[in-house]
Protein backbone atom coordinates (compact mmCIF):
# COMPACT_ATOMS: atom_id res chain seq x y z
CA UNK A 1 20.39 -14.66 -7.47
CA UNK A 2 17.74 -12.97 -8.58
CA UNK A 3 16.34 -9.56 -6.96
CA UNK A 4 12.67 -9.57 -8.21
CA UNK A 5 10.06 -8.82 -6.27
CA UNK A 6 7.67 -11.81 -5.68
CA UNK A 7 4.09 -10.73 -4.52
CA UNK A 8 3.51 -10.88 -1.07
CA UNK A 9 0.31 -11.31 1.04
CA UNK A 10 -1.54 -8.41 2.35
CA UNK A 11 -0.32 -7.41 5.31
CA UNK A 12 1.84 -9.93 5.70
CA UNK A 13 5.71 -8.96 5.45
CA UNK A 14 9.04 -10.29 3.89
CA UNK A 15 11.64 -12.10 6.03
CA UNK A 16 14.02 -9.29 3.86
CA UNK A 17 11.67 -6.29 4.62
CA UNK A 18 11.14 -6.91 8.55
CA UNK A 19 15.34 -7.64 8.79
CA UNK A 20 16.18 -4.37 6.75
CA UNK A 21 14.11 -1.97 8.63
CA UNK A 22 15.19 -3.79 11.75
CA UNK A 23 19.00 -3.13 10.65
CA UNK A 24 18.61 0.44 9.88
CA UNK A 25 16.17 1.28 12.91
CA UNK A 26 19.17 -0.62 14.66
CA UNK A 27 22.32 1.85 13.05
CA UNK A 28 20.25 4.87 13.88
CA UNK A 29 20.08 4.29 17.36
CA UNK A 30 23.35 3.93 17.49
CA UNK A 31 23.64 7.35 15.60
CA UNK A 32 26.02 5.47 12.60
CA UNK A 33 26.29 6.71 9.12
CA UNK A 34 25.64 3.70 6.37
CA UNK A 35 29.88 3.78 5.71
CA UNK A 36 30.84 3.20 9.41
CA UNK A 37 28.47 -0.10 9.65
CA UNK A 38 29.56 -1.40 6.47
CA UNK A 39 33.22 -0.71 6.85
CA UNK A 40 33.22 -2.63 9.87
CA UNK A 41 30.37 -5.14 8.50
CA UNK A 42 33.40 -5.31 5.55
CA UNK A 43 30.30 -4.34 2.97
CA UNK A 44 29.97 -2.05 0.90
CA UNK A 45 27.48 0.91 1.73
CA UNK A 46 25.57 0.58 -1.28
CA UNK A 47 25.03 -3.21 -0.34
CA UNK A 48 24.33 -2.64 3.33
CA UNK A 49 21.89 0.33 1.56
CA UNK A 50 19.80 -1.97 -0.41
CA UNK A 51 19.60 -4.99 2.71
CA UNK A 52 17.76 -2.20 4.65
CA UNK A 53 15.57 -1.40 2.01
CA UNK A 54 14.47 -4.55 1.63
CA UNK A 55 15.83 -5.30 -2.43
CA UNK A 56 18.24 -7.99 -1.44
CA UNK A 57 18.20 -11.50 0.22
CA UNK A 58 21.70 -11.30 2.28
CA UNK A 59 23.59 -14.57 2.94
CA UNK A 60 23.30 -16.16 6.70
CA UNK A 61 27.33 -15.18 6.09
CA UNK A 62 26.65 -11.20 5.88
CA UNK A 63 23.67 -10.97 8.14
CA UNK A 64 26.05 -12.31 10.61
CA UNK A 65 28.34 -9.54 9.55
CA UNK A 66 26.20 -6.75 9.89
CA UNK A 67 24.95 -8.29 13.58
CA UNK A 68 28.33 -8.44 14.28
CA UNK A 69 29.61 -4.71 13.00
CA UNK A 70 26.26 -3.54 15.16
CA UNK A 71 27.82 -5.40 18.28
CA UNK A 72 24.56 -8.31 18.12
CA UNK A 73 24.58 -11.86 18.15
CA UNK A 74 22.90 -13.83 15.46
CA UNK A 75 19.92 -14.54 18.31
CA UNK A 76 19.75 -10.90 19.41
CA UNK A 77 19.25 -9.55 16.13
CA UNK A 78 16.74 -12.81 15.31
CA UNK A 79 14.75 -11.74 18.48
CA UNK A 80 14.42 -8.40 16.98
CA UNK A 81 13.12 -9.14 13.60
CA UNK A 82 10.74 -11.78 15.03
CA UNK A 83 9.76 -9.15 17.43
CA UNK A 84 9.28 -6.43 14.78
CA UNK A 85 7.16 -9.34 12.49
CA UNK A 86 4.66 -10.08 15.69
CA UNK A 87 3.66 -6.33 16.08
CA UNK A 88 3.29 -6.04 12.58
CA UNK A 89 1.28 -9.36 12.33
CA UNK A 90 -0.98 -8.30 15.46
CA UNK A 91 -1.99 -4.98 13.91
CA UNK A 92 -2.91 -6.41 10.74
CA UNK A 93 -4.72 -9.02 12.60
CA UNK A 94 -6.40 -6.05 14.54
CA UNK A 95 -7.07 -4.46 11.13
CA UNK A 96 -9.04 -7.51 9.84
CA UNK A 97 -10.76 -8.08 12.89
CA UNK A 98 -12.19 -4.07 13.02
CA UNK A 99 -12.75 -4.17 8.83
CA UNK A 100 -14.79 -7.46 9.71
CA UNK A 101 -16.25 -6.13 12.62
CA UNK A 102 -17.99 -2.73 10.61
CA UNK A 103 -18.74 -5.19 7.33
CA UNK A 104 -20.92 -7.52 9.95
CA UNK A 105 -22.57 -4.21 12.05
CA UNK A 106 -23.28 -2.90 8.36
């Protein structure tokens, strides 16, 4: 599989972006070094590493394990990357809206 960055659309995220920062956001509240999630994720660091920075597209398989070594369900950890995607979509939508807003007053 292929790690290549495909373009995006302004403002609007990747599936692999929102879940990564969601994952790490999710370790450091629970105060866990990258080894202890992936040990228990059975990972490597340097694999859980690059799924919260966004560079790889994990399997449903080791999402599930990295939900699971972070004590989440599949849904829970769904929720929180849908969640994460709707804030991000509303203040770009907010954004656009303001930008438009000035360009029209102008």
């Amino acid at each position: 599989m292929a790690d290549t960055a495909a373009p995006k659309p302004d403002g609007e995220p990747l599936w692999r972006d929102a879940l990564g920062e969601c994952l790490r956001d999710l370790r450091h509240d629970r105060g866990e070094k990258l080894t202890d999630t992936a040990g228990r994720a059975g990972i490597s660091p340097q694999y859980l590493s690059e799924i919260e920075r966004g560079m790889k597209d994990p399997s449903s398989e080791m999402i599930a394990a990295v939900a699971g070594a972070l004590e989440l369900t599949l849904t829970d950890l769904t929720v929180a990357v849908a969640e994460r995607l709707s804030v991000q979509f509303t203040a770009s939508v907010t954004a656009y809206v303001h930008r438009s807003a000035y360009a029209l007053a102008a």
